[in-house]
N, C-alpha and C. Protein backbone atom coordinates (compact mmCIF):
# COMPACT_ATOMS: atom_id res chain seq x y z
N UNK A 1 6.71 1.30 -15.07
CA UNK A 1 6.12 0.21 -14.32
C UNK A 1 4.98 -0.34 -15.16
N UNK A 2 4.74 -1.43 -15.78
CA UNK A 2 3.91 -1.86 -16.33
C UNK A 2 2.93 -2.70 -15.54
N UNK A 3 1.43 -2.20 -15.72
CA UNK A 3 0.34 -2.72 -14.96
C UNK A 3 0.34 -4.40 -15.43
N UNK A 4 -0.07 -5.04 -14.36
CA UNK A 4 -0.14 -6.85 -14.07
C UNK A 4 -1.86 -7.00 -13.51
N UNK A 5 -2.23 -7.70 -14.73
CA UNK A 5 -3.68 -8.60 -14.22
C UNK A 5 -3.97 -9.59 -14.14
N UNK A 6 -4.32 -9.83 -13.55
CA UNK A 6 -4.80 -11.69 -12.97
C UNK A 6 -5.93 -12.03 -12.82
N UNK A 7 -6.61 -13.06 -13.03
CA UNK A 7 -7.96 -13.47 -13.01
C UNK A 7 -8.30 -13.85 -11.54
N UNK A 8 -9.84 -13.33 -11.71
CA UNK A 8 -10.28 -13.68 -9.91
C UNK A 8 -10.63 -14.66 -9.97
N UNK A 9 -10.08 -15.10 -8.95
CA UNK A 9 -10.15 -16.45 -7.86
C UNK A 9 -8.93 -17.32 -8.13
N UNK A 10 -7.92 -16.81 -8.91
CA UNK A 10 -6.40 -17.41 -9.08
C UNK A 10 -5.63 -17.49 -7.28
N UNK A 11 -5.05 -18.24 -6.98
CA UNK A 11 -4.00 -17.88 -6.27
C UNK A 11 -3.59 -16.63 -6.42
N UNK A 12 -2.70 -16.33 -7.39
CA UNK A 12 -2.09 -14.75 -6.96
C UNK A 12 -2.67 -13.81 -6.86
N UNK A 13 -3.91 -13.88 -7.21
CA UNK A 13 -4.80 -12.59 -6.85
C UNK A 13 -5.30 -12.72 -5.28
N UNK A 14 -5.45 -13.51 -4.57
CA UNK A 14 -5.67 -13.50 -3.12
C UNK A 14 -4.16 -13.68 -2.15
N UNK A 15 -3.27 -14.06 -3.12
CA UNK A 15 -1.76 -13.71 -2.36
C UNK A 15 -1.42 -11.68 -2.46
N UNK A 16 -1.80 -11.20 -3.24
CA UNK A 16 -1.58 -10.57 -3.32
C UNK A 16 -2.62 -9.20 -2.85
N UNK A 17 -3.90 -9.60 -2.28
CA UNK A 17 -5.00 -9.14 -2.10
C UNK A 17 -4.42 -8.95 -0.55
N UNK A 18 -3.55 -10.19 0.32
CA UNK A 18 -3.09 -10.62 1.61
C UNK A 18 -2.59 -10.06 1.80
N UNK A 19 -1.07 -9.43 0.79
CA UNK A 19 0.07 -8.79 1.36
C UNK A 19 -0.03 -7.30 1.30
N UNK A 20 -1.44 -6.71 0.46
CA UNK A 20 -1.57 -5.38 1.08
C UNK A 20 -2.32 -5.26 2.11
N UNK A 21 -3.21 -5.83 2.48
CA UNK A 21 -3.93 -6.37 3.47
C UNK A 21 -2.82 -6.43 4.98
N UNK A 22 -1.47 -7.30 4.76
CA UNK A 22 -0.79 -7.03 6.00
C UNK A 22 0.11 -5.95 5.98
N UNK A 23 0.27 -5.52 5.09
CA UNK A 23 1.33 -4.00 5.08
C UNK A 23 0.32 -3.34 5.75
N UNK A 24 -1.00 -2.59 5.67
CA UNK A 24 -1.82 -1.95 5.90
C UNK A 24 -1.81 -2.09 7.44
N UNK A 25 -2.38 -3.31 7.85
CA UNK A 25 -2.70 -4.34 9.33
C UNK A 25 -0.61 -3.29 10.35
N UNK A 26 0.18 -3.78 9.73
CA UNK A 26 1.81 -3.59 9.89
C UNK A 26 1.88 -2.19 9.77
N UNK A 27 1.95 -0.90 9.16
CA UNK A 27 2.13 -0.58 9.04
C UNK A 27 1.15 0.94 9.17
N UNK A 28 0.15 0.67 9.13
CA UNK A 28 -0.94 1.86 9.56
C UNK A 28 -1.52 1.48 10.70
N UNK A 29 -2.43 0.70 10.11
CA UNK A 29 -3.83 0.64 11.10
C UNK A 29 -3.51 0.10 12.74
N UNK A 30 -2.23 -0.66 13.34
CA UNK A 30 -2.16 -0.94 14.53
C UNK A 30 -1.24 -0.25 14.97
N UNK A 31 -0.24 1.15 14.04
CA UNK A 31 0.16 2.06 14.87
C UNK A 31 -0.16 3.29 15.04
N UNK A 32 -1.67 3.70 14.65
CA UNK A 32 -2.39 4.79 15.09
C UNK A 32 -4.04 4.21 15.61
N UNK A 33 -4.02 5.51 16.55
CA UNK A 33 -5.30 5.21 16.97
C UNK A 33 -6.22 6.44 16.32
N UNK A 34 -7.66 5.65 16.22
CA UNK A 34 -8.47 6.80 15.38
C UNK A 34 -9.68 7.27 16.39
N UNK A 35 -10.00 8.13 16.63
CA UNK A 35 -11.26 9.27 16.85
C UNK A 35 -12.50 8.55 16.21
N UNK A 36 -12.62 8.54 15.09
CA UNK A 36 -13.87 8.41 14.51
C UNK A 36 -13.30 7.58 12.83
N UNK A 37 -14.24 7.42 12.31
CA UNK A 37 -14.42 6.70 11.21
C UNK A 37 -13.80 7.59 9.97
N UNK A 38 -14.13 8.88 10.19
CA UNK A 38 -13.52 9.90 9.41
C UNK A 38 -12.64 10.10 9.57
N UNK A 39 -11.73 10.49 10.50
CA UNK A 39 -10.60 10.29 10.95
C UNK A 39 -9.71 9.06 10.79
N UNK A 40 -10.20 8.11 10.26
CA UNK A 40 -9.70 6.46 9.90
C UNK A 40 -9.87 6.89 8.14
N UNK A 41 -10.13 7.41 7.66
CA UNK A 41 -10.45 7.40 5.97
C UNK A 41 -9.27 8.35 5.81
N UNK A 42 -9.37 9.68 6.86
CA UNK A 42 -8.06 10.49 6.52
C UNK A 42 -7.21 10.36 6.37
N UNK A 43 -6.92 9.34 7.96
CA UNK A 43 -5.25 8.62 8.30
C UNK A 43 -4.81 8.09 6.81
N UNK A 44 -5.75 7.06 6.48
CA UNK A 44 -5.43 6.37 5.04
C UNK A 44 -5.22 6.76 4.21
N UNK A 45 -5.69 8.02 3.76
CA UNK A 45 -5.61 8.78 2.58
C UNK A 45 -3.89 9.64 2.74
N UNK A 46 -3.71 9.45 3.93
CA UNK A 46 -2.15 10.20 4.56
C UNK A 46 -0.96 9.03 4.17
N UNK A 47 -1.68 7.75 4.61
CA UNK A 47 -0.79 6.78 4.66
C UNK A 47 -0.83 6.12 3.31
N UNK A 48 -1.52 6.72 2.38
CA UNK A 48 -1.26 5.72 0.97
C UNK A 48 -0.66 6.64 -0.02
N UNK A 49 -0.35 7.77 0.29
CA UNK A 49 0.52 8.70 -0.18
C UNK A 49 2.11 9.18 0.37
N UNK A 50 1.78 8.89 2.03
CA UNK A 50 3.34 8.66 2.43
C UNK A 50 4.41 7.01 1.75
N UNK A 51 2.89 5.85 1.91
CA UNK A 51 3.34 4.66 1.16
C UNK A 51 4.19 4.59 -0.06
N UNK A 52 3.27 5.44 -1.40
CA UNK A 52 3.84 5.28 -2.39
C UNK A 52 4.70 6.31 -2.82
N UNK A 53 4.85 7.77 -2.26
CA UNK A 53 6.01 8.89 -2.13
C UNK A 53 7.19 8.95 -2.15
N UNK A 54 6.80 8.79 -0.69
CA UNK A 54 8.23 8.50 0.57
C UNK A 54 8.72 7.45 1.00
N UNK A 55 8.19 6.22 1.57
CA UNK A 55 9.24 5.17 1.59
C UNK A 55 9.61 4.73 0.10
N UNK A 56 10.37 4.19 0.71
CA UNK A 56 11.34 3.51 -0.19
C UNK A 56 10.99 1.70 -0.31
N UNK A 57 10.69 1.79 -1.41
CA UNK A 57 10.23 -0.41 -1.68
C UNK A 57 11.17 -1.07 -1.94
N UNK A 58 11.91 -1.59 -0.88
CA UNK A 58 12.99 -2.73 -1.43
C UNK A 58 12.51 -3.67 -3.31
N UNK A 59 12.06 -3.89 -3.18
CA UNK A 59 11.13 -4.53 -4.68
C UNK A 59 11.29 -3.80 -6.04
N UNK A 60 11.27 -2.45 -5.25
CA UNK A 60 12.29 -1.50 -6.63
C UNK A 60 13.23 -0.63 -6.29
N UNK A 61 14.13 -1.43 -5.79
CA UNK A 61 15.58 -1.43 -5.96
C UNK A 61 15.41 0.33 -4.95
N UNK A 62 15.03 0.05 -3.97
CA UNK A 62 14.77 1.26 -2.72
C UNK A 62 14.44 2.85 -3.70
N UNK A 63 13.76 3.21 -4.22
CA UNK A 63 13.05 3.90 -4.67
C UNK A 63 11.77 4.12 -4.53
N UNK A 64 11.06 5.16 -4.78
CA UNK A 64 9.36 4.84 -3.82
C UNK A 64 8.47 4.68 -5.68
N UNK A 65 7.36 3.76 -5.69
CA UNK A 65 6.73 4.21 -6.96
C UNK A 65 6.49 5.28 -7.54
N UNK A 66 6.20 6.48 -6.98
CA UNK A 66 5.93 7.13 -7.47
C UNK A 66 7.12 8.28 -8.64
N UNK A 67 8.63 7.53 -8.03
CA UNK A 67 9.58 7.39 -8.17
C UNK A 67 9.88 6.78 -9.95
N UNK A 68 9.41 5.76 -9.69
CA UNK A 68 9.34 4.88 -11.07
C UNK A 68 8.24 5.63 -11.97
N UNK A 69 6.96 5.89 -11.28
CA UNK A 69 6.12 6.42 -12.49
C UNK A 69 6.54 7.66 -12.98
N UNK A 70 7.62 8.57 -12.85
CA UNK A 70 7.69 10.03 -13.06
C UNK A 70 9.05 9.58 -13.15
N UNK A 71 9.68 8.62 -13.64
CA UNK A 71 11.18 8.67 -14.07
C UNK A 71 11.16 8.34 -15.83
């Protein structure tokens, strides 16, 4: 997987700032509820390792990244 940089304040850097922004919004944060603030850092730290693990990213050909980085 080769790393991609873009200059701030381009378009694709705030398109792309958005769409983890709604995966996150989709996919964590409005289907658990949290206790405390610590308990919100944990969840995340659960959910950005089930993210890049275990699902599977249509975008690479249903494989998870972590998939691609260790192939």
């Amino acid at each position: 997987m080769k790393k991609l940089s873009v200059k701030l304040g381009q378009l694709q850097t705030n398109d792309k700032a958005e769409q983890v922004i709604h995966t996150l919004m989709d996919m964590w944060h409005s289907q658990i509820s949290f206790e405390e603030s610590t308990d919100r850092r944990i969840q995340l730290l659960h959910f950005i390792n089930f993210y890049n693990t275990v699902n599977p990213h249509k975008g690479l050909n249903n494989v998870t990244p972590y998939e691609i980085l260790t192939a």
